[in-house]
C-alpha atoms as a PDB file:
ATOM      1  CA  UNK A   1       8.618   9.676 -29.155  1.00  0.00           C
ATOM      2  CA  UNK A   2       5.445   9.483 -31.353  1.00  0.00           C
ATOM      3  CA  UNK A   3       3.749   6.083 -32.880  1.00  0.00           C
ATOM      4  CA  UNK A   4       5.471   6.711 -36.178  1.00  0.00           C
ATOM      5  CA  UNK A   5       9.025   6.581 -34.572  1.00  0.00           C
ATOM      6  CA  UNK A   6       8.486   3.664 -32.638  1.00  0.00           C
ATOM      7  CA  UNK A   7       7.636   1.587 -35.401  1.00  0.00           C
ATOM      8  CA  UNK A   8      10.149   2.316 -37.029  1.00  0.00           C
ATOM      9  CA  UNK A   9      12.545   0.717 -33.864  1.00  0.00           C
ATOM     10  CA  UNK A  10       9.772  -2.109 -34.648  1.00  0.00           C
ATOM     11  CA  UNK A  11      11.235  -2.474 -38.116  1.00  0.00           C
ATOM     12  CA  UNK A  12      14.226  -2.327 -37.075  1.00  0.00           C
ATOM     13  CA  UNK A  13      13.769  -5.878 -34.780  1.00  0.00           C
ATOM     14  CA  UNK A  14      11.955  -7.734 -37.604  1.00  0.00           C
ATOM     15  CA  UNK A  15       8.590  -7.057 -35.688  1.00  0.00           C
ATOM     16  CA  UNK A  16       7.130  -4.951 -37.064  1.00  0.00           C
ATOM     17  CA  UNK A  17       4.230  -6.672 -39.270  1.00  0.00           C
ATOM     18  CA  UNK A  18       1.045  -6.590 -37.769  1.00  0.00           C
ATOM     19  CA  UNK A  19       1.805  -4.838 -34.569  1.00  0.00           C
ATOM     20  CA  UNK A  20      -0.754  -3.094 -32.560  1.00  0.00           C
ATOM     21  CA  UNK A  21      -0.323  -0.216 -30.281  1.00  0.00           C
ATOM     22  CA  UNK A  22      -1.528  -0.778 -26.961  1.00  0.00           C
ATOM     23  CA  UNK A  23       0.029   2.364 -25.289  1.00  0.00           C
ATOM     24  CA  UNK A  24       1.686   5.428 -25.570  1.00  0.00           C
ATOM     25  CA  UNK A  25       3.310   6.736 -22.601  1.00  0.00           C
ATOM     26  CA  UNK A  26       6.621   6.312 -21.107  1.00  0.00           C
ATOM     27  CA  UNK A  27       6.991   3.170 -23.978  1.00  0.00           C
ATOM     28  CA  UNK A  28       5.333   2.565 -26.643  1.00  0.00           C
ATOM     29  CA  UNK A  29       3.678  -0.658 -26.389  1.00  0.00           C
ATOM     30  CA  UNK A  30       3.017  -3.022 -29.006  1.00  0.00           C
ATOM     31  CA  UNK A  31       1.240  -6.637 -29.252  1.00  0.00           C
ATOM     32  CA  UNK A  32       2.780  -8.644 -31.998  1.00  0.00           C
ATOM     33  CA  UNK A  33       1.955 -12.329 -32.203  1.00  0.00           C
ATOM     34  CA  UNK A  34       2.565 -13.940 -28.828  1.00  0.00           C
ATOM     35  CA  UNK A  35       4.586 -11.344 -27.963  1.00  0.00           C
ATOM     36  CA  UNK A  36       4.187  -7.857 -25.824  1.00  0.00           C
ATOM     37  CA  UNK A  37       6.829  -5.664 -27.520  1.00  0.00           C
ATOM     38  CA  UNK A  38       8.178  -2.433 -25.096  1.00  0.00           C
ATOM     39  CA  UNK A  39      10.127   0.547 -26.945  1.00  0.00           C
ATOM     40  CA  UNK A  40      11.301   3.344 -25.046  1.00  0.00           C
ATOM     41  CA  UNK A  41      12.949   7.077 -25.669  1.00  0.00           C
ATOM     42  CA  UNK A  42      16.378   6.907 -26.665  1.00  0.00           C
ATOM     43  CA  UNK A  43      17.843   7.383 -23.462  1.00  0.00           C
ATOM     44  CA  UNK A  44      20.541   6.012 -21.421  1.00  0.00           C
ATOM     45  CA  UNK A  45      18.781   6.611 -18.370  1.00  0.00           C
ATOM     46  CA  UNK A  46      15.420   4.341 -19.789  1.00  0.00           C
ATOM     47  CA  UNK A  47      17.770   1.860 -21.527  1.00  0.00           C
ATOM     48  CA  UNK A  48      19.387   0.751 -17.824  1.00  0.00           C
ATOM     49  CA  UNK A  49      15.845   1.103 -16.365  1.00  0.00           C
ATOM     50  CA  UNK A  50      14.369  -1.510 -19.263  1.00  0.00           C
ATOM     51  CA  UNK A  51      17.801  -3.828 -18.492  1.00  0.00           C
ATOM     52  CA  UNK A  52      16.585  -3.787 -14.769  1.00  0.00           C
ATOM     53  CA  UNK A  53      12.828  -4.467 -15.097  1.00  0.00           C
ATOM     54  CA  UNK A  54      14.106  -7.795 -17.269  1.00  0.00           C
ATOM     55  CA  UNK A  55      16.410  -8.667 -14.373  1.00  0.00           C
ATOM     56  CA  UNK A  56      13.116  -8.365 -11.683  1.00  0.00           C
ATOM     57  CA  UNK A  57      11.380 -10.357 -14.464  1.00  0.00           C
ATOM     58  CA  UNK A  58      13.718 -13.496 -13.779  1.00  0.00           C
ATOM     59  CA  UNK A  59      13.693 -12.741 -10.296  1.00  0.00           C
ATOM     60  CA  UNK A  60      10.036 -12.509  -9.426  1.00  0.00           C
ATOM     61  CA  UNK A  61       9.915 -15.329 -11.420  1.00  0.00           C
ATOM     62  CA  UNK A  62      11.936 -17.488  -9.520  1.00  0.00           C
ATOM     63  CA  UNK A  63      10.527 -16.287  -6.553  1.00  0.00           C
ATOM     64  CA  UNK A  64       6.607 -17.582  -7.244  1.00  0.00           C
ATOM     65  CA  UNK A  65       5.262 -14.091  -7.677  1.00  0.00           C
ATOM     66  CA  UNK A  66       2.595 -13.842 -10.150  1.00  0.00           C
ATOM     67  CA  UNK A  67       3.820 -11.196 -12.911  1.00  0.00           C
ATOM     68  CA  UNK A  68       4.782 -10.986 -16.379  1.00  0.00           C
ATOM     69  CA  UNK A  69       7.645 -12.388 -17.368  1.00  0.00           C
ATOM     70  CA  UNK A  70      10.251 -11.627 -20.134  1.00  0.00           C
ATOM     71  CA  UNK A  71      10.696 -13.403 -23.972  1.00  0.00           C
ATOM     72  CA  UNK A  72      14.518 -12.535 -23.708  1.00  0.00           C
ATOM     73  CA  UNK A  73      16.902 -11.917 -21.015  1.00  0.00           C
ATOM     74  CA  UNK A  74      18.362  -8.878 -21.765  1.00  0.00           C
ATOM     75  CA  UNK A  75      17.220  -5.757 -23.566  1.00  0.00           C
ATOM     76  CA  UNK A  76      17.431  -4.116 -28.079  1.00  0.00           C
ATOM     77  CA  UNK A  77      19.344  -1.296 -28.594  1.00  0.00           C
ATOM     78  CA  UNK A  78      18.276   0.158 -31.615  1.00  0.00           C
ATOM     79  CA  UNK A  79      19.702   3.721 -32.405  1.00  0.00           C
ATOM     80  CA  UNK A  80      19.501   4.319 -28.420  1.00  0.00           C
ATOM     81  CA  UNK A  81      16.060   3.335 -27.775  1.00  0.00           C
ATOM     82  CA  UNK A  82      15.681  -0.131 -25.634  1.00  0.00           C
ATOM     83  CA  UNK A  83      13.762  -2.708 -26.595  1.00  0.00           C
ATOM     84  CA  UNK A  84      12.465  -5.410 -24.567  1.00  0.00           C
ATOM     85  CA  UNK A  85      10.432  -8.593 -25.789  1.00  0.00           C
ATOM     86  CA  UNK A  86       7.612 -10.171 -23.479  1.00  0.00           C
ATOM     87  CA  UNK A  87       4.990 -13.437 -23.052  1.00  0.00           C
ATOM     88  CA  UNK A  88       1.849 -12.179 -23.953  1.00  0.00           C
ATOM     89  CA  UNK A  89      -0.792 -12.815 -21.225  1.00  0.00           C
ATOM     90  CA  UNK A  90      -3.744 -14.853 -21.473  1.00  0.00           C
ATOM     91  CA  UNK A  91      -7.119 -12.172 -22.330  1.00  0.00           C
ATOM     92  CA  UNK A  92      -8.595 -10.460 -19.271  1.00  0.00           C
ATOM     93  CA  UNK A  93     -11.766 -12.376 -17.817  1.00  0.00           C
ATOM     94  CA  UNK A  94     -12.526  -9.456 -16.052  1.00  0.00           C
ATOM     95  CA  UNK A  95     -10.963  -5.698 -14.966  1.00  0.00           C
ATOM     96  CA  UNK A  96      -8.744  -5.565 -11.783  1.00  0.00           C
ATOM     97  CA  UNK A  97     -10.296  -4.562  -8.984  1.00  0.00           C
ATOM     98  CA  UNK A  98      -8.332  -2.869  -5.491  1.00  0.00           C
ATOM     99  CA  UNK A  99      -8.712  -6.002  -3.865  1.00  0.00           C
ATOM    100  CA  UNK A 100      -6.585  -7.890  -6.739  1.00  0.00           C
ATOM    101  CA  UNK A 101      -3.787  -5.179  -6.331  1.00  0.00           C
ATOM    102  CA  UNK A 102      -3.801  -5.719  -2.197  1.00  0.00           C
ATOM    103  CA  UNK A 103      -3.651  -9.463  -2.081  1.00  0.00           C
ATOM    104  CA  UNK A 104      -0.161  -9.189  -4.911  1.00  0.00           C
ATOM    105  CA  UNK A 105       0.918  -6.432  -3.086  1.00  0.00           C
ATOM    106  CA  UNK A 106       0.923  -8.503   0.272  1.00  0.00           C
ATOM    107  CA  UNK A 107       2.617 -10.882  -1.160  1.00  0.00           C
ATOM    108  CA  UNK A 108       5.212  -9.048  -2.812  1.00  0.00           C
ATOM    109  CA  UNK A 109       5.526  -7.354   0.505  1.00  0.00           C
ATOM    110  CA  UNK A 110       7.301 -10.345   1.980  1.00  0.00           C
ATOM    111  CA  UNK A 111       9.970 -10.856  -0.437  1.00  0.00           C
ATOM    112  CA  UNK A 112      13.497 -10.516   0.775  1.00  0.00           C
ATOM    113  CA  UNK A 113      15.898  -8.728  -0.804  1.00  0.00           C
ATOM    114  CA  UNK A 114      17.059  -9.777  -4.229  1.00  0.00           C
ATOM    115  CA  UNK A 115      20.572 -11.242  -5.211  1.00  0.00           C
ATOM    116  CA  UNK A 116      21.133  -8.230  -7.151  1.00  0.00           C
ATOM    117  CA  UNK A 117      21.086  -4.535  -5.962  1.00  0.00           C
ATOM    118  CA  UNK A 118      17.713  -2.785  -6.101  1.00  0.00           C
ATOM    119  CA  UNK A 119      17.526   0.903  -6.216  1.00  0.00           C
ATOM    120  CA  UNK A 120      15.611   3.180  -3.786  1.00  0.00           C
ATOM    121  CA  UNK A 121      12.042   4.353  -4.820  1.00  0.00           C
ATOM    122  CA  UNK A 122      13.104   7.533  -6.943  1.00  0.00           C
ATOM    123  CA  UNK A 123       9.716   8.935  -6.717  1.00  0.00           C
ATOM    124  CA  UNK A 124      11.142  12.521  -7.349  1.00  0.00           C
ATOM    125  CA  UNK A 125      13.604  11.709 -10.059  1.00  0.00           C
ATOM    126  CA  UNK A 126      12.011  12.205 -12.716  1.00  0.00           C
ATOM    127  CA  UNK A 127      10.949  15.506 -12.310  1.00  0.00           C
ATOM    128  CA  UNK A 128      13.724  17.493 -13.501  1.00  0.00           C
ATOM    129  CA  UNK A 129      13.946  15.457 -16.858  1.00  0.00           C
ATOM    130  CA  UNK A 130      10.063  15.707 -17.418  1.00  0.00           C
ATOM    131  CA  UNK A 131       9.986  19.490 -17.002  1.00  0.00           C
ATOM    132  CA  UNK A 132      12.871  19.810 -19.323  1.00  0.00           C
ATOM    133  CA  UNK A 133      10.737  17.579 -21.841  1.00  0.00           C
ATOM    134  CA  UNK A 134       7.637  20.160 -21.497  1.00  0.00           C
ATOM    135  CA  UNK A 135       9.983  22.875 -21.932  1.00  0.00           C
ATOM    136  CA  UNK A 136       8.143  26.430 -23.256  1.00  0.00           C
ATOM    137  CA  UNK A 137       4.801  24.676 -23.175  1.00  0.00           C
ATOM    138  CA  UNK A 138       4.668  25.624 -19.639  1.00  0.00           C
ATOM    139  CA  UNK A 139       4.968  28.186 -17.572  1.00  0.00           C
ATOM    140  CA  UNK A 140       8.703  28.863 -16.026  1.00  0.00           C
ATOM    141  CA  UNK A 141       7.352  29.912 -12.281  1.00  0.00           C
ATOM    142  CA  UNK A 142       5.363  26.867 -12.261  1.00  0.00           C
ATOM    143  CA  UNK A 143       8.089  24.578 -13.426  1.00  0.00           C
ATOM    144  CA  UNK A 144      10.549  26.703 -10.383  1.00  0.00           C
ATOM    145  CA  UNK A 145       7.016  26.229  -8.037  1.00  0.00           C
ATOM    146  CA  UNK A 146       7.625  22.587  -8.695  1.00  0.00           C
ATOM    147  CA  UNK A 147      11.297  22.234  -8.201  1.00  0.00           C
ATOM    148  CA  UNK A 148      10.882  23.740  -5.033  1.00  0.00           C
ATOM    149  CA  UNK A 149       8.214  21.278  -4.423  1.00  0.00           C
ATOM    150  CA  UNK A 150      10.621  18.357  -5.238  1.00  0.00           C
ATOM    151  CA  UNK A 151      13.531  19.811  -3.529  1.00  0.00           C
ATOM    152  CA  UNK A 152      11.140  20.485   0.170  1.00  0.00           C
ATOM    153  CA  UNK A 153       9.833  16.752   0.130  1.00  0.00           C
ATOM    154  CA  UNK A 154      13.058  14.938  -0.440  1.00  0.00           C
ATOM    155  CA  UNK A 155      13.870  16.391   2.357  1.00  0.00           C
ATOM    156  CA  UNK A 156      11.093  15.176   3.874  1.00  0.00           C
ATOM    157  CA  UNK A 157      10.274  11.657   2.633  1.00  0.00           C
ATOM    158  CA  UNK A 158      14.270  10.746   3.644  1.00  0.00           C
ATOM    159  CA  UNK A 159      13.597  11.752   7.207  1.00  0.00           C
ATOM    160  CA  UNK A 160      10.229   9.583   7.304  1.00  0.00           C
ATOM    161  CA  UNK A 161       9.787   6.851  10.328  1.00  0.00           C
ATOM    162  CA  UNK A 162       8.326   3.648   8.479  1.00  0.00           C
ATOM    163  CA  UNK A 163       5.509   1.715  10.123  1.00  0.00           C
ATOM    164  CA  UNK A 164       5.889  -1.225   8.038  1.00  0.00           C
ATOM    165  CA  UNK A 165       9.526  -2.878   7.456  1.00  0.00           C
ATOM    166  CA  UNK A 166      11.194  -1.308   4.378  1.00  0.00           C
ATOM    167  CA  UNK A 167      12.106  -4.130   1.681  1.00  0.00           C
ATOM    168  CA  UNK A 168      11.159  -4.740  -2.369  1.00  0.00           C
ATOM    169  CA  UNK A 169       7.984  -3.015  -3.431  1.00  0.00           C
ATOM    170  CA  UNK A 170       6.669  -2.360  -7.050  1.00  0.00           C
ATOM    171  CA  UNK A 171       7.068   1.453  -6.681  1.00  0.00           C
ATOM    172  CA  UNK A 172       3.298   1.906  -9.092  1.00  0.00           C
ATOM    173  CA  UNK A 173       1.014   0.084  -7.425  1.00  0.00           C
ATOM    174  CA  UNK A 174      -2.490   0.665  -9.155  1.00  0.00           C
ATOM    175  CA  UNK A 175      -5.072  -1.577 -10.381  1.00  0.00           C
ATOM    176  CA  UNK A 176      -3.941  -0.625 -13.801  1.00  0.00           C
ATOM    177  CA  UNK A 177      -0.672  -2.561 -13.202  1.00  0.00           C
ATOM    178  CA  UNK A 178      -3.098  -6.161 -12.704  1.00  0.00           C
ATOM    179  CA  UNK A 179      -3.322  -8.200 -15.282  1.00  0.00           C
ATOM    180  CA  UNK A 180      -6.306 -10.906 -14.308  1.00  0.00           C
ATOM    181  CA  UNK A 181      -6.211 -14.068 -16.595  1.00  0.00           C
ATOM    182  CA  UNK A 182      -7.367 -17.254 -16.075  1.00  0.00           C
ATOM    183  CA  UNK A 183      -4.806 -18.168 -13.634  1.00  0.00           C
ATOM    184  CA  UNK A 184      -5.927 -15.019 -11.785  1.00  0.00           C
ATOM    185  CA  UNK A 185      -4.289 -12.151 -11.353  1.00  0.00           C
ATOM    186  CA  UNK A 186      -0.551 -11.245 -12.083  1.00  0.00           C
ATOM    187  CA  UNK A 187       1.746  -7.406 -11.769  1.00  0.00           C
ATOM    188  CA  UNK A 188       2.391  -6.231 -14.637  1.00  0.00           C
ATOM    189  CA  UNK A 189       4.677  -2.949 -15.500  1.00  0.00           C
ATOM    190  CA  UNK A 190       7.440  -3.994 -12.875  1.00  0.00           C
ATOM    191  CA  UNK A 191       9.945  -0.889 -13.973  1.00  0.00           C
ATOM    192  CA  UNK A 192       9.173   0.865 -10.789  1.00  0.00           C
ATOM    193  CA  UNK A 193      10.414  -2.083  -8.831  1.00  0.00           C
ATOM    194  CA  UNK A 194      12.663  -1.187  -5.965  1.00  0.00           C
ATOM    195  CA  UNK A 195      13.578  -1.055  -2.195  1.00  0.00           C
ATOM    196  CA  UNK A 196      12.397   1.416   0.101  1.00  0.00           C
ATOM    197  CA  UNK A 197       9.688   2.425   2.405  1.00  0.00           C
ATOM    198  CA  UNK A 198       6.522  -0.236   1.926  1.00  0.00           C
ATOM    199  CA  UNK A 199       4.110   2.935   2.073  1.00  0.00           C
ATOM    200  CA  UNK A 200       4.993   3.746  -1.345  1.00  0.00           C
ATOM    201  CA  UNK A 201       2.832   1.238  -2.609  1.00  0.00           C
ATOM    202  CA  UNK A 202      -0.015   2.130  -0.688  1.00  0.00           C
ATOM    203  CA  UNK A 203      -0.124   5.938  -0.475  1.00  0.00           C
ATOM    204  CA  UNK A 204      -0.660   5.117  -4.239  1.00  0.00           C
ATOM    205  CA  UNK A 205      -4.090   4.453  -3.377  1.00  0.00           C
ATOM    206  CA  UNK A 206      -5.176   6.257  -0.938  1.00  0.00           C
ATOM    207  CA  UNK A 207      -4.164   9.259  -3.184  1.00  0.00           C
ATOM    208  CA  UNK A 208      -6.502   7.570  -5.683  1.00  0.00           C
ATOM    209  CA  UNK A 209      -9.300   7.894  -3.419  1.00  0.00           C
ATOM    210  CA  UNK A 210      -8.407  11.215  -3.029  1.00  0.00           C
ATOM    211  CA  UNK A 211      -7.729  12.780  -6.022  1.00  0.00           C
ATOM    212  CA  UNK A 212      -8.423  10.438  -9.114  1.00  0.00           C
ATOM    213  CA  UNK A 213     -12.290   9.279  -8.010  1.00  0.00           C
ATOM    214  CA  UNK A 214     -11.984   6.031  -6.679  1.00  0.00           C
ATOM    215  CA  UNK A 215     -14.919   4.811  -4.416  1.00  0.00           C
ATOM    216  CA  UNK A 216     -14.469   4.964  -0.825  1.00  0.00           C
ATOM    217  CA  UNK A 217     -15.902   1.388  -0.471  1.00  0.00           C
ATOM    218  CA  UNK A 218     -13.123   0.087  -3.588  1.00  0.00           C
ATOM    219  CA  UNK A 219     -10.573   1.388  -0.955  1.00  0.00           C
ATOM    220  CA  UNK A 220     -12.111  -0.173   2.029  1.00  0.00           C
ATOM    221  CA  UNK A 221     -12.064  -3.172  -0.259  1.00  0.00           C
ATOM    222  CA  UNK A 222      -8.396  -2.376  -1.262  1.00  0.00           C
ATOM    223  CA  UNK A 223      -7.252  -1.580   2.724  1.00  0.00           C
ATOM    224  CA  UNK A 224      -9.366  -4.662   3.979  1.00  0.00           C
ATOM    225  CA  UNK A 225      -7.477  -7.347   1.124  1.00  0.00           C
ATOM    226  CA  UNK A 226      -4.592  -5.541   2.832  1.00  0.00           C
ATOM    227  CA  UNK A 227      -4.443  -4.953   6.148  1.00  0.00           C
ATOM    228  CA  UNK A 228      -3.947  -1.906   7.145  1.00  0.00           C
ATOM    229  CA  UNK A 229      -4.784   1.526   6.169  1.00  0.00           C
ATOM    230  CA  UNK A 230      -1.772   3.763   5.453  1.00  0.00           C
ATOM    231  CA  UNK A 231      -3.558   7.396   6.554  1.00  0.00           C
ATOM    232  CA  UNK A 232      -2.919   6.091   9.575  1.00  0.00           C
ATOM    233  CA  UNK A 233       0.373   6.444   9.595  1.00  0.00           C
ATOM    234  CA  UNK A 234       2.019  10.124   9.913  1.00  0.00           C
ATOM    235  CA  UNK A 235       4.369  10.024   6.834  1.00  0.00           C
ATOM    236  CA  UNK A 236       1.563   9.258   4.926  1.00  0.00           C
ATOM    237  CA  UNK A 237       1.116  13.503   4.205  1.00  0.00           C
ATOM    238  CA  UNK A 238       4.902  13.597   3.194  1.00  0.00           C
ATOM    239  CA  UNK A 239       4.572  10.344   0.644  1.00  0.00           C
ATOM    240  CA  UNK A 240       1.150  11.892  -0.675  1.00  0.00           C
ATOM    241  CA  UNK A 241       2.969  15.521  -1.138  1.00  0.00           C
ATOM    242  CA  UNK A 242       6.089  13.833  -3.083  1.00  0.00           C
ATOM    243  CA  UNK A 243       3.639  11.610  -5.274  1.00  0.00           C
ATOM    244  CA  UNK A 244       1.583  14.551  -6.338  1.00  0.00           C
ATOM    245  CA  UNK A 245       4.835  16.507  -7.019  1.00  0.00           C
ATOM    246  CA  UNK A 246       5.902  14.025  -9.147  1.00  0.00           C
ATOM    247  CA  UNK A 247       2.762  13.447 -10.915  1.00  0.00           C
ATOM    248  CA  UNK A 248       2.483  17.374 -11.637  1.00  0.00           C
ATOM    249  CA  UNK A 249       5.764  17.091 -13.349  1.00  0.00           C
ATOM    250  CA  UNK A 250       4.845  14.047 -14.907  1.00  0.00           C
ATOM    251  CA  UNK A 251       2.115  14.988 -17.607  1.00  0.00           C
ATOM    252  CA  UNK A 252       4.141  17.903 -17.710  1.00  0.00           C
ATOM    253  CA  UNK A 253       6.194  16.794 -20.344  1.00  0.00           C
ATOM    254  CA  UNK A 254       2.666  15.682 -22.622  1.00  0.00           C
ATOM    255  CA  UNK A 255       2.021  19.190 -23.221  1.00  0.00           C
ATOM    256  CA  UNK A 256       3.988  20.680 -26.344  1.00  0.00           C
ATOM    257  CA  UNK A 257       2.326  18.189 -28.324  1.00  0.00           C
ATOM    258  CA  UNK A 258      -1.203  17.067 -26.379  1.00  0.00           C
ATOM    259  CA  UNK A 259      -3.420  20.416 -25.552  1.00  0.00           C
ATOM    260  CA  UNK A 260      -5.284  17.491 -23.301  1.00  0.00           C
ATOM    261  CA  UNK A 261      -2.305  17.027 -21.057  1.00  0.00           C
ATOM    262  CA  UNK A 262      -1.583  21.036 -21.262  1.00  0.00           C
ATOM    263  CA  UNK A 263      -4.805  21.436 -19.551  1.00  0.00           C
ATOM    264  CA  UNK A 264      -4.551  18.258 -17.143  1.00  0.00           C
ATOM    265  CA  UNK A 265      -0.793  20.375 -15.796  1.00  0.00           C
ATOM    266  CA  UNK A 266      -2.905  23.688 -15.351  1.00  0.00           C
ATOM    267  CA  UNK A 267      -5.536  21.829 -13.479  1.00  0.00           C
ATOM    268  CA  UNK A 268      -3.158  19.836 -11.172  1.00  0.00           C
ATOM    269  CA  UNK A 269      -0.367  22.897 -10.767  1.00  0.00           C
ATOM    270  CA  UNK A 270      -3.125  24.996  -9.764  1.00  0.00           C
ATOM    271  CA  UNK A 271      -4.606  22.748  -6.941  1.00  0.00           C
ATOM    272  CA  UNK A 272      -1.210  22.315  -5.912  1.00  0.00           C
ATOM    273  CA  UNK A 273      -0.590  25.973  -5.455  1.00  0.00           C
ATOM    274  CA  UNK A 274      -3.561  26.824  -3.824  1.00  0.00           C
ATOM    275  CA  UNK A 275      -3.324  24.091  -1.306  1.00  0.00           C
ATOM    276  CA  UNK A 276      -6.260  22.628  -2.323  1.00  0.00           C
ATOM    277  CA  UNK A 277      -6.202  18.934  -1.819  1.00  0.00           C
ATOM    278  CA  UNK A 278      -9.975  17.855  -3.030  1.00  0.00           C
ATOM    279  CA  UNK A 279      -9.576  18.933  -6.619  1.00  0.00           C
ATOM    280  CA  UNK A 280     -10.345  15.734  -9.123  1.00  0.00           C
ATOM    281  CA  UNK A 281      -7.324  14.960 -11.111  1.00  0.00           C
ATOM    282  CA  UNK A 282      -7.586  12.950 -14.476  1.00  0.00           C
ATOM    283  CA  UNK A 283      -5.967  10.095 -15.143  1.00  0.00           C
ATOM    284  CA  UNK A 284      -3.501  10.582 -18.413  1.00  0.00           C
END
């Protein structure tokens, strides 16, 4: 889905007047007025995801967690692609730091489970549907080396022992997904949001430090706000493995029409197959 495409879903709702992209990813993401607008692929698969992150909306919501929360309580259909409405936040004072992300995350991390079913963390899901998306743009034995990949770690990650009790986590916890406003900061991007092991969220960041260039003293700051340091635990190699898999496959599907994100696959698929665990990765 390009810009053009999803303005024309914008159209569609009547909101299309004075919109501004903000992002181009998974949705396209529009401001418009004192709303955040969300349009996503036409897919049945995204259109169920977009009905559940309005349902953790409510709940989160309810529950006193800082976060975003929804204009309306159920998601657009428009010619298959979902569209979901949002309160626009207050401007940024300032960029989130690890810190922000620790202190949310340790409250979210005592939530109970929800009145409503949430799924597990499909970390590895999407990988068969992104490499399908990237299609010819990449090559076949890489796209079998990471299948292989995907198939050896689910394997692994389902025979993990936890350290910390399993429950509701946000399933993409980066600083990228804090909002800080007046008020302070809130989660924002709550698609991800599941039940499963509470590593996930923090592996996130450790794997930052490792591979995307975040200072070590940003995630002393992050594991300090926190409380614990999740290299420590063994299963942290397993849940590192996976989320690398998964991110391999993920920019994957940028390439046929981004030479950028091409380049970003080659970079990451060949770290990955070399075993080498130190090579920077770019954020995309």
């Amino acid at each position: 889905m390009d810009e053009a495409q999803a303005r024309h879903v914008l159209e569609a709702v009547g909101l299309g007047a004075g919109a501004t992209l903000v992002a181009l990813g998974e949705n396209a993401v529009f401001t418009a007025g004192d709303l955040v607008v969300k349009v996503g692929r036409a897919d049945p698969a995204l259109a169920a995801r977009a009905a559940h992150e309005l349902t953790v909306a409510h709940w989160l919501e309810q529950a006193g967690i800082p976060a975003v929360t929804a204009a309306e309580a159920e998601p657009r259909l428009v010619a298959g692609h979902p569209v979901t409405l949002w309160h626009r936040l207050p401007d940024a004072v300032r960029p989130a730091g690890p810190e922000d992300l620790a202190g949310l995350l340790r409250l979210f991390h005592t939530l109970p489970a929800p009145p409503f079913t949430l799924p597990p963390r499909e970390l590895l899901g999407g990988v068969e549907r992104w490499l399908r998306l990237a299609g010819d743009s990449i090559d076949p034995e890489d796209a079998a080396y990471l299948r292989g990949r995907r198939d050896a770690y689910a394997g692994e990650v389902a025979a993990l022992t936890p350290h910390l009790t399993p429950g509701p986590i946000h399933g993409d916890a980066l600083a990228r997904n804090v909002h800080v406003g007046p008020d302070g900061p809130v989660l924002v991007d709550l698609e991800t949001v599941s039940t499963d092991l509470r590593e996930h969220d923090l592996v996130v960041m450790a794997l930052s430090r490792d591979r995307y260039g975040l200072p070590a003293d940003a995630y002393e700051a992050f594991v300090s706000a926190y409380g614990w340091d999740v290299r420590e635990w063994e299963g942290c190699r397993v849940l590192r493995g996976a989320r690398e898999t998964a991110s391999c496959a993920w920019v994957s599907q940028h390439a046929p029409a981004n030479p950028k994100a091409l380049d970003e696959f080659r970079r990451r698929i060949t770290s990955l197959r070399e075993g080498d665990t130190e090579t920077r990765w770019h954020p995309f």
